[in-house]
C-alpha atoms as a PDB file:
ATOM      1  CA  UNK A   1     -28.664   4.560  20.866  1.00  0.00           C
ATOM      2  CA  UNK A   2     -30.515   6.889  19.261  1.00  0.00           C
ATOM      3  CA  UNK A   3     -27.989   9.061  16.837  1.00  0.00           C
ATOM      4  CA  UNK A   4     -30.426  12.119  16.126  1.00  0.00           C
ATOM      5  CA  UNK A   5     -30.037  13.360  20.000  1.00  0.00           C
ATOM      6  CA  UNK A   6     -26.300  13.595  18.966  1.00  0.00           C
ATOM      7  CA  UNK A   7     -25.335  16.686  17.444  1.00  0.00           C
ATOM      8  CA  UNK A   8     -22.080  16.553  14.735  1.00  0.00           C
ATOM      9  CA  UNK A   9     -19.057  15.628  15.824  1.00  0.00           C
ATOM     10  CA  UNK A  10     -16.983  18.662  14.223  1.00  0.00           C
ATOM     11  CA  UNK A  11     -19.818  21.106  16.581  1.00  0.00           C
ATOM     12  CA  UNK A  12     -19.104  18.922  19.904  1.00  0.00           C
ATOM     13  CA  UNK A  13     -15.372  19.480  19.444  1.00  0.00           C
ATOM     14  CA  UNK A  14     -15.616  22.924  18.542  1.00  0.00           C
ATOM     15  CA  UNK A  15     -17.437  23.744  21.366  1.00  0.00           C
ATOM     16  CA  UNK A  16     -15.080  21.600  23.491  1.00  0.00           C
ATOM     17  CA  UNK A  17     -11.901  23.594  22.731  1.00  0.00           C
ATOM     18  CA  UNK A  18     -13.608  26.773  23.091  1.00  0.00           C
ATOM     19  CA  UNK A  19     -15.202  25.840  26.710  1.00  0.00           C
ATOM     20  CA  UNK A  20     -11.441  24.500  27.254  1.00  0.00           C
ATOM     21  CA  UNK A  21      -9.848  28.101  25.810  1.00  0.00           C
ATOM     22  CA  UNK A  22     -12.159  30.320  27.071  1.00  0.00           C
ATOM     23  CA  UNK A  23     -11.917  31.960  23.415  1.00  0.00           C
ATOM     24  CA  UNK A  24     -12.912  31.372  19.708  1.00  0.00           C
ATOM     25  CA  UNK A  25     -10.090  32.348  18.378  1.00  0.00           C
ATOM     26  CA  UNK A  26      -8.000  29.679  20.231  1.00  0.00           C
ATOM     27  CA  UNK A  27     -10.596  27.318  19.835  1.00  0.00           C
ATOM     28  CA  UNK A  28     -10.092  27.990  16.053  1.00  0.00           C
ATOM     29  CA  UNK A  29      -6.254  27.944  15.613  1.00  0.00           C
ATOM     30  CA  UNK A  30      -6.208  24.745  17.790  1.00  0.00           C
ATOM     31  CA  UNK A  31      -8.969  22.842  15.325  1.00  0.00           C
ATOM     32  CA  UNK A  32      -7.284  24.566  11.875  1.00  0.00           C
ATOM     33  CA  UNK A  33     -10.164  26.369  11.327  1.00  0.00           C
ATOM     34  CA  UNK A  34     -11.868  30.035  11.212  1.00  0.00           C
ATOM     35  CA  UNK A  35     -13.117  31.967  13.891  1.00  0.00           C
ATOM     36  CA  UNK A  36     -16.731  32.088  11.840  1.00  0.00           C
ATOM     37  CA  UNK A  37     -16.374  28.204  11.612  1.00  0.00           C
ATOM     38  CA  UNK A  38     -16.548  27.983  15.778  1.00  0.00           C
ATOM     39  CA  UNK A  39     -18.992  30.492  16.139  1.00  0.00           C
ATOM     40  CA  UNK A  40     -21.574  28.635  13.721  1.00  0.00           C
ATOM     41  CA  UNK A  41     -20.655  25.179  15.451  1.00  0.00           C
ATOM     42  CA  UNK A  42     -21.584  26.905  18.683  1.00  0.00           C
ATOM     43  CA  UNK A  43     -24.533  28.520  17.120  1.00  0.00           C
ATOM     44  CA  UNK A  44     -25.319  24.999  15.645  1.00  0.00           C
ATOM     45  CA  UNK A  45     -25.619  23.114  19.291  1.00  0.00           C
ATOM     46  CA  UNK A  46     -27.453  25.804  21.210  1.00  0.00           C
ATOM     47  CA  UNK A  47     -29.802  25.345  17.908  1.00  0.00           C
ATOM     48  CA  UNK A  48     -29.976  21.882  18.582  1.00  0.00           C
ATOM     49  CA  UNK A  49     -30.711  21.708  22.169  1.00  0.00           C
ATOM     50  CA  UNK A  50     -32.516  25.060  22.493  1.00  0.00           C
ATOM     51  CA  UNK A  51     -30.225  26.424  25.099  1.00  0.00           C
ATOM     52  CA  UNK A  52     -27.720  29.040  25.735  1.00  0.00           C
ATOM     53  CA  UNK A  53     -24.343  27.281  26.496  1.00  0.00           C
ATOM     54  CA  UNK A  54     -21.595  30.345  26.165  1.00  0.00           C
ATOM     55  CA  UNK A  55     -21.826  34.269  26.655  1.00  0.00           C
ATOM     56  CA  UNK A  56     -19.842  36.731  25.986  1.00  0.00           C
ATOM     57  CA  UNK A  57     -17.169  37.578  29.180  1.00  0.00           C
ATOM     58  CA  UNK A  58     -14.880  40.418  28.595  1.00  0.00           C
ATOM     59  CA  UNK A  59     -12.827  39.336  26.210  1.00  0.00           C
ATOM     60  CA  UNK A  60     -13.870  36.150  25.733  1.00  0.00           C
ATOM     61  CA  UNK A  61     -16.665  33.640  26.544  1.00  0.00           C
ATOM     62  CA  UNK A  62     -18.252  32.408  29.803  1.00  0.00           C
ATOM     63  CA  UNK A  63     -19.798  29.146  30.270  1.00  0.00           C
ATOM     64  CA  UNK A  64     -23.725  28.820  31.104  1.00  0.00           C
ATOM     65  CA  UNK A  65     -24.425  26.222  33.957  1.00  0.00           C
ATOM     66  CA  UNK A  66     -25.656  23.973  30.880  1.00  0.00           C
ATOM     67  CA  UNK A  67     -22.537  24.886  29.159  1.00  0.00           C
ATOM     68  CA  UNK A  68     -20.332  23.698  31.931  1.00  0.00           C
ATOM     69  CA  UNK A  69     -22.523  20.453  32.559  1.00  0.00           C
ATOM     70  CA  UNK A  70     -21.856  19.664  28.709  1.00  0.00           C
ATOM     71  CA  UNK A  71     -18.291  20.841  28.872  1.00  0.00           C
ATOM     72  CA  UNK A  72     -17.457  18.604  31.582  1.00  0.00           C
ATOM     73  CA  UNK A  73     -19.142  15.313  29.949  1.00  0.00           C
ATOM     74  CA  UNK A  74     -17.245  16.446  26.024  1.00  0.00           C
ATOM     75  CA  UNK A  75     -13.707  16.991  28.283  1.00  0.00           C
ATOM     76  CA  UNK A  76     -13.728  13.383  30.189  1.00  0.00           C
ATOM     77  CA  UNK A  77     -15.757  11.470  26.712  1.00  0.00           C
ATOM     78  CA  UNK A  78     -12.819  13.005  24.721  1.00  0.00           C
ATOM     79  CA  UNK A  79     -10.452  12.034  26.812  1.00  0.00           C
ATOM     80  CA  UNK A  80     -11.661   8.323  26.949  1.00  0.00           C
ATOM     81  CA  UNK A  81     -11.459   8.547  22.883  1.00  0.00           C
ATOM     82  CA  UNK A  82      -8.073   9.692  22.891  1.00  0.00           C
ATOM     83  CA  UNK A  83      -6.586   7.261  25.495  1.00  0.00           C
ATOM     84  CA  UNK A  84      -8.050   4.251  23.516  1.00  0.00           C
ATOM     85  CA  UNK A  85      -6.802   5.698  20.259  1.00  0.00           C
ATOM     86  CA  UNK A  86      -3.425   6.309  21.781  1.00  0.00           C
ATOM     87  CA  UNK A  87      -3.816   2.536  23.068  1.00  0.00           C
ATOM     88  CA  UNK A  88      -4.370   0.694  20.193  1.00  0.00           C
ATOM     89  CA  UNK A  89      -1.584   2.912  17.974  1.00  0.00           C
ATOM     90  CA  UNK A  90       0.480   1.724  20.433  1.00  0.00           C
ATOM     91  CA  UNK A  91      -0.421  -1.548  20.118  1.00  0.00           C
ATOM     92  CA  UNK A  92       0.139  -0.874  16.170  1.00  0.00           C
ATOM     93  CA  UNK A  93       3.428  -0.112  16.939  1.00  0.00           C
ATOM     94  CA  UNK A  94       4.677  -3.131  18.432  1.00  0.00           C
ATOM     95  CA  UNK A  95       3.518  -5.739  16.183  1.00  0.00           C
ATOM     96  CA  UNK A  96       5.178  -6.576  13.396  1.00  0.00           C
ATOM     97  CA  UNK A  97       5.012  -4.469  10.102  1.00  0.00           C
ATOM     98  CA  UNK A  98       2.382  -6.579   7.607  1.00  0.00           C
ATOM     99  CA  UNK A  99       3.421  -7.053   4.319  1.00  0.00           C
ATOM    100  CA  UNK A 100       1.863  -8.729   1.696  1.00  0.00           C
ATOM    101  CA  UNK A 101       3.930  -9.458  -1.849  1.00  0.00           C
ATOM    102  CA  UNK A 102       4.240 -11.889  -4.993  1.00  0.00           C
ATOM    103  CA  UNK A 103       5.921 -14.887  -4.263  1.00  0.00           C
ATOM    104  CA  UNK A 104       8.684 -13.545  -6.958  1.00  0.00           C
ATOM    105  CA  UNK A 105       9.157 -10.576  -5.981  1.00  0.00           C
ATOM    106  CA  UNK A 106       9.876 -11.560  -2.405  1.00  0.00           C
ATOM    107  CA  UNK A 107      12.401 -13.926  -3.401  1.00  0.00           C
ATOM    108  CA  UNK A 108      14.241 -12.714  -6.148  1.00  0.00           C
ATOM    109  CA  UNK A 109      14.017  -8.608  -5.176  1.00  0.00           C
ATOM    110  CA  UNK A 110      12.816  -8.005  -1.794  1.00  0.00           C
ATOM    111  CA  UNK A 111      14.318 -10.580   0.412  1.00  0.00           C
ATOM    112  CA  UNK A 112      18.007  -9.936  -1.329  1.00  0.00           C
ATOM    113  CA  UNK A 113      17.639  -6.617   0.039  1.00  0.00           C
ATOM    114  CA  UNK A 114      15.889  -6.430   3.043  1.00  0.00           C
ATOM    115  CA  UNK A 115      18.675  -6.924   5.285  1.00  0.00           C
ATOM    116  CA  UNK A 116      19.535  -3.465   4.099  1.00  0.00           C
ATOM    117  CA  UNK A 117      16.207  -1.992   5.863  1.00  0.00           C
ATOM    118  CA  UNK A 118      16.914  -4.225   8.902  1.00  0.00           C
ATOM    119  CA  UNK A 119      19.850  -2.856   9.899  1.00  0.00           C
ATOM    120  CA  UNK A 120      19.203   0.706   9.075  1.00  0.00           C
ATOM    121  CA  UNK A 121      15.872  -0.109  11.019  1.00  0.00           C
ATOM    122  CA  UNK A 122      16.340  -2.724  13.486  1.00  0.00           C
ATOM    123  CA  UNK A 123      13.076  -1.624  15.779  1.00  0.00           C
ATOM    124  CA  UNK A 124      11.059  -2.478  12.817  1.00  0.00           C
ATOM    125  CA  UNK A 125       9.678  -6.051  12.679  1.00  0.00           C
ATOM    126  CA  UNK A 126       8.677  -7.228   9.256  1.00  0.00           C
ATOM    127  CA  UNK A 127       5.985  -9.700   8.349  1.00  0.00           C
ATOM    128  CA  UNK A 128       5.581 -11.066   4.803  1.00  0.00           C
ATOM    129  CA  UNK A 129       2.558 -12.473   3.567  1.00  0.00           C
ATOM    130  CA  UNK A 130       3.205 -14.354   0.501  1.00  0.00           C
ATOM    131  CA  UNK A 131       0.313 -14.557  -2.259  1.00  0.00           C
ATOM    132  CA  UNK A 132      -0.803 -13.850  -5.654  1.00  0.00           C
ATOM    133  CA  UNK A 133      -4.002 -13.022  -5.662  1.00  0.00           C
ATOM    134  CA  UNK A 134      -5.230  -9.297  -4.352  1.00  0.00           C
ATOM    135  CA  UNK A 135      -6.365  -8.722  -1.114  1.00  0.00           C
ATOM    136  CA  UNK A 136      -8.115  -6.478   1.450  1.00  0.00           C
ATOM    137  CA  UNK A 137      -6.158  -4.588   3.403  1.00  0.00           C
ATOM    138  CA  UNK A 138      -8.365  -3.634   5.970  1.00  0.00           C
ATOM    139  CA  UNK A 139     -10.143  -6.899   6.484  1.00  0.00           C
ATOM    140  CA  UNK A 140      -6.398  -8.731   6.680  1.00  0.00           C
ATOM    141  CA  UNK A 141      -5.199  -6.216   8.959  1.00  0.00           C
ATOM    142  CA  UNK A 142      -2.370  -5.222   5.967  1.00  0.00           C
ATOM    143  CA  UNK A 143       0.283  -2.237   6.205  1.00  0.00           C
ATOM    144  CA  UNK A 144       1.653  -2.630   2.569  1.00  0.00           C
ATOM    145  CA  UNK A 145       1.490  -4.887  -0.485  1.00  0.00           C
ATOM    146  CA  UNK A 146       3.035  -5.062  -3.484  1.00  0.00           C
ATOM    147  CA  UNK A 147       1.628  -6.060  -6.371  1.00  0.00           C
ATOM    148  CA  UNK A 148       2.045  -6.390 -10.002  1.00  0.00           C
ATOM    149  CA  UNK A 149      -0.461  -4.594 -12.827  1.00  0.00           C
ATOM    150  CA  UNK A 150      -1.773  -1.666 -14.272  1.00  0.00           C
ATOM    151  CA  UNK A 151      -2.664  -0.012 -11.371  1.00  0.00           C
ATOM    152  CA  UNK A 152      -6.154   1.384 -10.459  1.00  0.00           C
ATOM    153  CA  UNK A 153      -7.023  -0.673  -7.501  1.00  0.00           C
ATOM    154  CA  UNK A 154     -10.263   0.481  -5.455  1.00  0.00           C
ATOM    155  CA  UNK A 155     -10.008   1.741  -1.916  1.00  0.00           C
ATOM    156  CA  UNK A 156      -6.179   2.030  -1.610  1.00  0.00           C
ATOM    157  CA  UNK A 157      -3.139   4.646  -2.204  1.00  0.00           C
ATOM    158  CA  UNK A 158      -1.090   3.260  -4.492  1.00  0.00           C
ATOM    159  CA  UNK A 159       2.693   4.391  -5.573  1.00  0.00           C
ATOM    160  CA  UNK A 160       4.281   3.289  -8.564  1.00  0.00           C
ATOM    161  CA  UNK A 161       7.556   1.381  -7.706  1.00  0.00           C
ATOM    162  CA  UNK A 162       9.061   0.116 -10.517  1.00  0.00           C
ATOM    163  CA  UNK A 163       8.532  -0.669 -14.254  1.00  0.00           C
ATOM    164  CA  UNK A 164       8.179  -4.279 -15.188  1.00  0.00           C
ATOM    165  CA  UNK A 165       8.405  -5.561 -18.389  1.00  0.00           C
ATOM    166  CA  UNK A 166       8.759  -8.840 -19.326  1.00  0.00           C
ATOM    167  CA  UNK A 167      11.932 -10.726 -20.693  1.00  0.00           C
ATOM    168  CA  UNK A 168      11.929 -14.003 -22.323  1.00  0.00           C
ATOM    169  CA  UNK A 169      14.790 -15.655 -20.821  1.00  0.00           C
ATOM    170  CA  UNK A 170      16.384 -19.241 -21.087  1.00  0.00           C
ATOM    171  CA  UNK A 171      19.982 -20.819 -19.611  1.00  0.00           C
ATOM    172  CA  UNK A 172      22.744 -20.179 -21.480  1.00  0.00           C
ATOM    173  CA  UNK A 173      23.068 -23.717 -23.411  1.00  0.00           C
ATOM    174  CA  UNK A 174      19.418 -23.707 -24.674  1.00  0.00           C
ATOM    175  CA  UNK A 175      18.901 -22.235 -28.173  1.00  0.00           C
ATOM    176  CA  UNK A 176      22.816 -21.598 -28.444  1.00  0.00           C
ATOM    177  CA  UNK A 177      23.839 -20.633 -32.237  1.00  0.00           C
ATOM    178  CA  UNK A 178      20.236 -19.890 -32.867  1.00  0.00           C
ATOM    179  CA  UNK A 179      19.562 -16.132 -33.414  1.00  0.00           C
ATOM    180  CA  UNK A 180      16.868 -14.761 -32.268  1.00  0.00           C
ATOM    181  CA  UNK A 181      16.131 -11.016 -32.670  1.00  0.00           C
ATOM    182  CA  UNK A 182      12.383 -11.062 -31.875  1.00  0.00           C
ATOM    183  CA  UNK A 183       9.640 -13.035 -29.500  1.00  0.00           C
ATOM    184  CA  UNK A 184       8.362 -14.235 -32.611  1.00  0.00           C
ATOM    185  CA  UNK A 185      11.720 -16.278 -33.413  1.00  0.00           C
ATOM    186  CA  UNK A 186      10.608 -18.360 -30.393  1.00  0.00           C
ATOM    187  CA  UNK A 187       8.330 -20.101 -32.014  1.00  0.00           C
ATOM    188  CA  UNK A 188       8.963 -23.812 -31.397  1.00  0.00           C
ATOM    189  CA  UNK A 189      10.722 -23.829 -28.313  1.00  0.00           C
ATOM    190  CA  UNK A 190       9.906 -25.776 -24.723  1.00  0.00           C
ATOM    191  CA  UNK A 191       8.009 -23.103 -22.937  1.00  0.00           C
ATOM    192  CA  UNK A 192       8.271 -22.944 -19.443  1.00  0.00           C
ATOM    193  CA  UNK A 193       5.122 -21.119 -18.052  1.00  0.00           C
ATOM    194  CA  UNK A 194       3.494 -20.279 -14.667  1.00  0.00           C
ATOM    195  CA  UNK A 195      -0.046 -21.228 -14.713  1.00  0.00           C
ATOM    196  CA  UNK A 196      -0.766 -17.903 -12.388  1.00  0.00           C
ATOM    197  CA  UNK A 197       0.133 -15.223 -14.424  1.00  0.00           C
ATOM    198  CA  UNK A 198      -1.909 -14.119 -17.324  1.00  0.00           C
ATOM    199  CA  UNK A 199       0.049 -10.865 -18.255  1.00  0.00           C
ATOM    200  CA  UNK A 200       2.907 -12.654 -20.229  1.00  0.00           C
ATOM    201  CA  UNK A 201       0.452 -15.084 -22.341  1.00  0.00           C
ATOM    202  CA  UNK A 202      -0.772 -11.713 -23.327  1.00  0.00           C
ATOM    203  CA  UNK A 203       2.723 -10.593 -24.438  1.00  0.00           C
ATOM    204  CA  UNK A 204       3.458 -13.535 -26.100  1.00  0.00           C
ATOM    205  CA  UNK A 205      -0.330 -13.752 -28.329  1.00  0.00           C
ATOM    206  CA  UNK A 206       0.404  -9.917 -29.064  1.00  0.00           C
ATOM    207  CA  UNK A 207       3.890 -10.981 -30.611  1.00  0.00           C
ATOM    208  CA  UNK A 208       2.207 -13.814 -32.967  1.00  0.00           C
ATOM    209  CA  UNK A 209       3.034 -16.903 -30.645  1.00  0.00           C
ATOM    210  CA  UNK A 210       0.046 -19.267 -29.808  1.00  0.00           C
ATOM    211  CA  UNK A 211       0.658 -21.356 -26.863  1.00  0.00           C
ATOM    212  CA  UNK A 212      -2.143 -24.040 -28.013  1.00  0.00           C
ATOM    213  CA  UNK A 213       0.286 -24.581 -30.982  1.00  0.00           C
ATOM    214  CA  UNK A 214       3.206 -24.615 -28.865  1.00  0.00           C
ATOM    215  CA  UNK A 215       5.136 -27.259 -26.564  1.00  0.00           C
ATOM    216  CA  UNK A 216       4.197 -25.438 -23.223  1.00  0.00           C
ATOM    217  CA  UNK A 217       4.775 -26.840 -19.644  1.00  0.00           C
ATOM    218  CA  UNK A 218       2.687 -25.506 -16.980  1.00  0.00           C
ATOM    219  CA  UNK A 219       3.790 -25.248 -13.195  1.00  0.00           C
ATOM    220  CA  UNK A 220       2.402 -24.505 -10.221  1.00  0.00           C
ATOM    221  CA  UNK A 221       4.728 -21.855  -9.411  1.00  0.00           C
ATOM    222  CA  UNK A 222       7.255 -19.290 -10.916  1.00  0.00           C
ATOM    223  CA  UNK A 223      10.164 -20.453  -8.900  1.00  0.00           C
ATOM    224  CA  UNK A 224       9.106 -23.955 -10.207  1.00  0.00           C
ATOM    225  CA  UNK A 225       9.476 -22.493 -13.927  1.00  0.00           C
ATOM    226  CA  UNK A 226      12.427 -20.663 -13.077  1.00  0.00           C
ATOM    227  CA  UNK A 227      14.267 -23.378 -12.039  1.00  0.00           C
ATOM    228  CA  UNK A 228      13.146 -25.861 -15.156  1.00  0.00           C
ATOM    229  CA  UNK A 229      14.631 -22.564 -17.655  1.00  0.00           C
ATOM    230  CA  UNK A 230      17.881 -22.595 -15.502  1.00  0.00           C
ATOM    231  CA  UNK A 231      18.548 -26.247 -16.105  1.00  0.00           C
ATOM    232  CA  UNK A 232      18.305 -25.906 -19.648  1.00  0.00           C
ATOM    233  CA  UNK A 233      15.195 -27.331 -20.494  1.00  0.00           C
ATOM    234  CA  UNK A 234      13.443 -24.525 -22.021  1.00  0.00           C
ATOM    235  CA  UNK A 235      12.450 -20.366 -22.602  1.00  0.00           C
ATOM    236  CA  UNK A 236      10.159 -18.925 -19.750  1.00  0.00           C
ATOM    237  CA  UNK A 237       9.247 -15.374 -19.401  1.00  0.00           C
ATOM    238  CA  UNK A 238       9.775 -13.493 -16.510  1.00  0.00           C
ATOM    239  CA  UNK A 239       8.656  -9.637 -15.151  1.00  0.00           C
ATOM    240  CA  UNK A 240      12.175  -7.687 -16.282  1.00  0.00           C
ATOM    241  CA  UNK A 241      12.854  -6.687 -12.171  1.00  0.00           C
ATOM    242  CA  UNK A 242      12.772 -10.377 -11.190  1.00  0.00           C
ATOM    243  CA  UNK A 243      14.674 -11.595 -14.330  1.00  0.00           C
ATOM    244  CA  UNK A 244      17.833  -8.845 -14.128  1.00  0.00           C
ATOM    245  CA  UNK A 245      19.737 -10.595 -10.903  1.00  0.00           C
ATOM    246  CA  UNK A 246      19.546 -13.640 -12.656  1.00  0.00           C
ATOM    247  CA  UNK A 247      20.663 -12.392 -16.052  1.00  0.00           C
ATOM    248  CA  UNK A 248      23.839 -10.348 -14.204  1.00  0.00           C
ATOM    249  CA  UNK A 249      24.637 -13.602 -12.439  1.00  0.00           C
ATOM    250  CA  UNK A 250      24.697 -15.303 -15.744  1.00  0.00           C
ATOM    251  CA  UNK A 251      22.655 -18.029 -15.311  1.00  0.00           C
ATOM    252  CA  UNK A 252      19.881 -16.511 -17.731  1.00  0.00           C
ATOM    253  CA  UNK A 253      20.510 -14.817 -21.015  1.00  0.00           C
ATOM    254  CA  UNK A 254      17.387 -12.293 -22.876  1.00  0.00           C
ATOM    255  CA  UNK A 255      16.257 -13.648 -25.751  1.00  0.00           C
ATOM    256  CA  UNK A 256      13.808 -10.880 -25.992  1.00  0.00           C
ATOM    257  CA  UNK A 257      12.562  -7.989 -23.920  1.00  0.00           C
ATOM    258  CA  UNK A 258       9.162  -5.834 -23.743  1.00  0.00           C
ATOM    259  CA  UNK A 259       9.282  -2.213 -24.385  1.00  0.00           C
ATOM    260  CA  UNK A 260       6.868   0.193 -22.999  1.00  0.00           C
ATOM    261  CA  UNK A 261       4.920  -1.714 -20.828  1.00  0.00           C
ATOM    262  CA  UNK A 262       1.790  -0.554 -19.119  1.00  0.00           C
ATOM    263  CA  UNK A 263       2.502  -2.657 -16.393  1.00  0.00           C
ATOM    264  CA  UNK A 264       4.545  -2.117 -13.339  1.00  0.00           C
ATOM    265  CA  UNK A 265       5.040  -2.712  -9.603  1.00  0.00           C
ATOM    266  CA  UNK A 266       3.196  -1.069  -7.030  1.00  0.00           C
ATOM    267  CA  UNK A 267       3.283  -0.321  -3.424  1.00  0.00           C
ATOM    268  CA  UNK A 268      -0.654   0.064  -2.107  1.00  0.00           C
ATOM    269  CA  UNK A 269      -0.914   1.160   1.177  1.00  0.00           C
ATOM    270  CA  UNK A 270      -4.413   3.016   3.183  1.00  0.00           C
ATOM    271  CA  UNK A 271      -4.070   6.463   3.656  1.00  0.00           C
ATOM    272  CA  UNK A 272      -6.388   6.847   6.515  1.00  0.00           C
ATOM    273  CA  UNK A 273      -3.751   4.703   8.616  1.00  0.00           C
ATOM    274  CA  UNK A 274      -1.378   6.339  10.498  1.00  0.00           C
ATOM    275  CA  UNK A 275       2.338   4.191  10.743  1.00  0.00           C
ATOM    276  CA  UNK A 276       5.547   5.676  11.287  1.00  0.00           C
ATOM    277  CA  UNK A 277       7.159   2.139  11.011  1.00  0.00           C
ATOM    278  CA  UNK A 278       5.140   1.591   7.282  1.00  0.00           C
ATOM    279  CA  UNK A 279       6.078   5.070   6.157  1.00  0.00           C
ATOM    280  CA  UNK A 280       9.772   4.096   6.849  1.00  0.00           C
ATOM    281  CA  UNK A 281       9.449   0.685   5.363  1.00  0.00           C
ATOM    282  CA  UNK A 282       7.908   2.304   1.783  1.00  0.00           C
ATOM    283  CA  UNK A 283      10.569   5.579   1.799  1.00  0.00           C
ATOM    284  CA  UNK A 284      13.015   2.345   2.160  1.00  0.00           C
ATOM    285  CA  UNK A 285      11.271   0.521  -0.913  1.00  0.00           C
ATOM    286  CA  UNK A 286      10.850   3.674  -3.058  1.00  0.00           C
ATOM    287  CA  UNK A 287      15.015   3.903  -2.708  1.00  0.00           C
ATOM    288  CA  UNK A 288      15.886   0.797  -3.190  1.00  0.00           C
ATOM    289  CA  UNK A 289      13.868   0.722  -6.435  1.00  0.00           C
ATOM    290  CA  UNK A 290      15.131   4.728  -7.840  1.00  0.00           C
ATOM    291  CA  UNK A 291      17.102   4.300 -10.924  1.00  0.00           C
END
């Protein structure tokens, strides 16, 4: 197909609602635009394909023969556009509701809560999609993620949901009697590290801590290190959202916690996407998270 026989799209469906109205001022308050707008899209085609295509009648405008022949084929081509858009938002509506989130956040914040959303929402399926690493929301078919950082990700609205912090942490029994009153009195302990993250080794080099120095055991996971701090064998640091259930249960106690952090958790969804069920679903997450 040949795109330069095709005039714009914003002139086509100007002219559309005006053949449709019989006016240029409906055709303008129906589009959100100015009468002056219509006029030069209608100016525009007959331009283009060096015909008349609406007079003046009365009051308002008469179609040319050409006019109605190109009226007709805009009214049914329309149509076809609108009744596969409507199809496949419908089919958007019945799947479930994509979501992809940190491993630790989905199982020490989200999934404690999310039988909240569920029954205030039962109509709304959920899917989580478990991962670290960033991904692309359009190519993965994606509604919302929620990720960890500084923010600034291309190609994506993105609302701040919650500060995060760190917190070194450790089980009750480990490094009782010994005071500690910064990261730096840390120094010597069994560290209990996630070999994904790179945000607390950060934390801990800016406090005067060198790992290479240090005893440090590296897992896989951060439920893996999570578990190894709760049964006592050593300090691991943990974003301060994921940390605070366990500290209020008791089973970890802060040895030291980051102050104004520049990182935080977000919620990135695409704004072009239209999804009553995801709009829900992050109103939901930006409650649950309020202070």
């Amino acid at each position: 197909m040949d795109w330069r026989d095709v005039p714009s799209l914003n002139a086509l469906r100007a002219f559309e609602a005006a053949a449709r109205h019989g006016t240029l001022s409906a055709a303008a308050r129906e589009l959100n635009v100015t009468h002056a707008a219509i006029a030069q899209n209608l100016r525009t085609l007959e331009t283009h394909f060096g015909l008349p295509l609406m007079q003046r009648s009365g009051r308002g405008m008469a179609l040319t023969p050409d006019g109605q022949v190109l009226a007709q084929n805009l009214g049914e081509a329309f149509a076809q556009i609108g009744s596969a858009a409507r199809d496949l938002l419908d089919r958007a509506k019945v799947r479930p509701l994509r979501v992809a989130v940190t491993p630790s956040f989905a199982a020490n914040w989200l999934m404690p809560r999310i039988g909240a959303f569920w029954d205030r929402h039962p109509e709304v399926e959920v899917e989580l999609i478990p991962g670290m690493g960033l991904v692309d929301m359009r190519a993965d078919n994606i509604d919302v993620a929620i990720r960890y950082g500084k923010g600034g990700w291309p190609g994506v609205e993105s609302l701040k949901l919650m500060p995060a912090g760190h917190v070194a942490v450790a089980a009750p029994s480990y490094l009782k009697g010994r005071e500690i009153t910064c990261l730096a009195d840390l120094k010597g302990a069994h560290w209990l590290m996630d070999g994904a993250r790179s945000e607390e080794r950060f934390w801990i080099a800016e406090n005067g801590i060198d790992l290479a120095n240090e005893r440090v055991t590296v897992f896989p996971t951060g439920q893996l290190s999570r578990e190894a701090a709760r049964a006592g064998l050593g300090v691991t640091v943990l974003p301060a959202p994921i940390a605070a259930p366990h500290i209020a249960s008791g089973v970890f106690v802060t040895l030291c916690a980051e102050e104004n952090s520049a990182s935080a958790y977000h919620v990135l969804t695409r704004s072009a996407v239209v999804s009553p069920a995801r709009d829900l679903f992050v109103k939901w997450l930006m409650s649950e998270a309020a202070p």
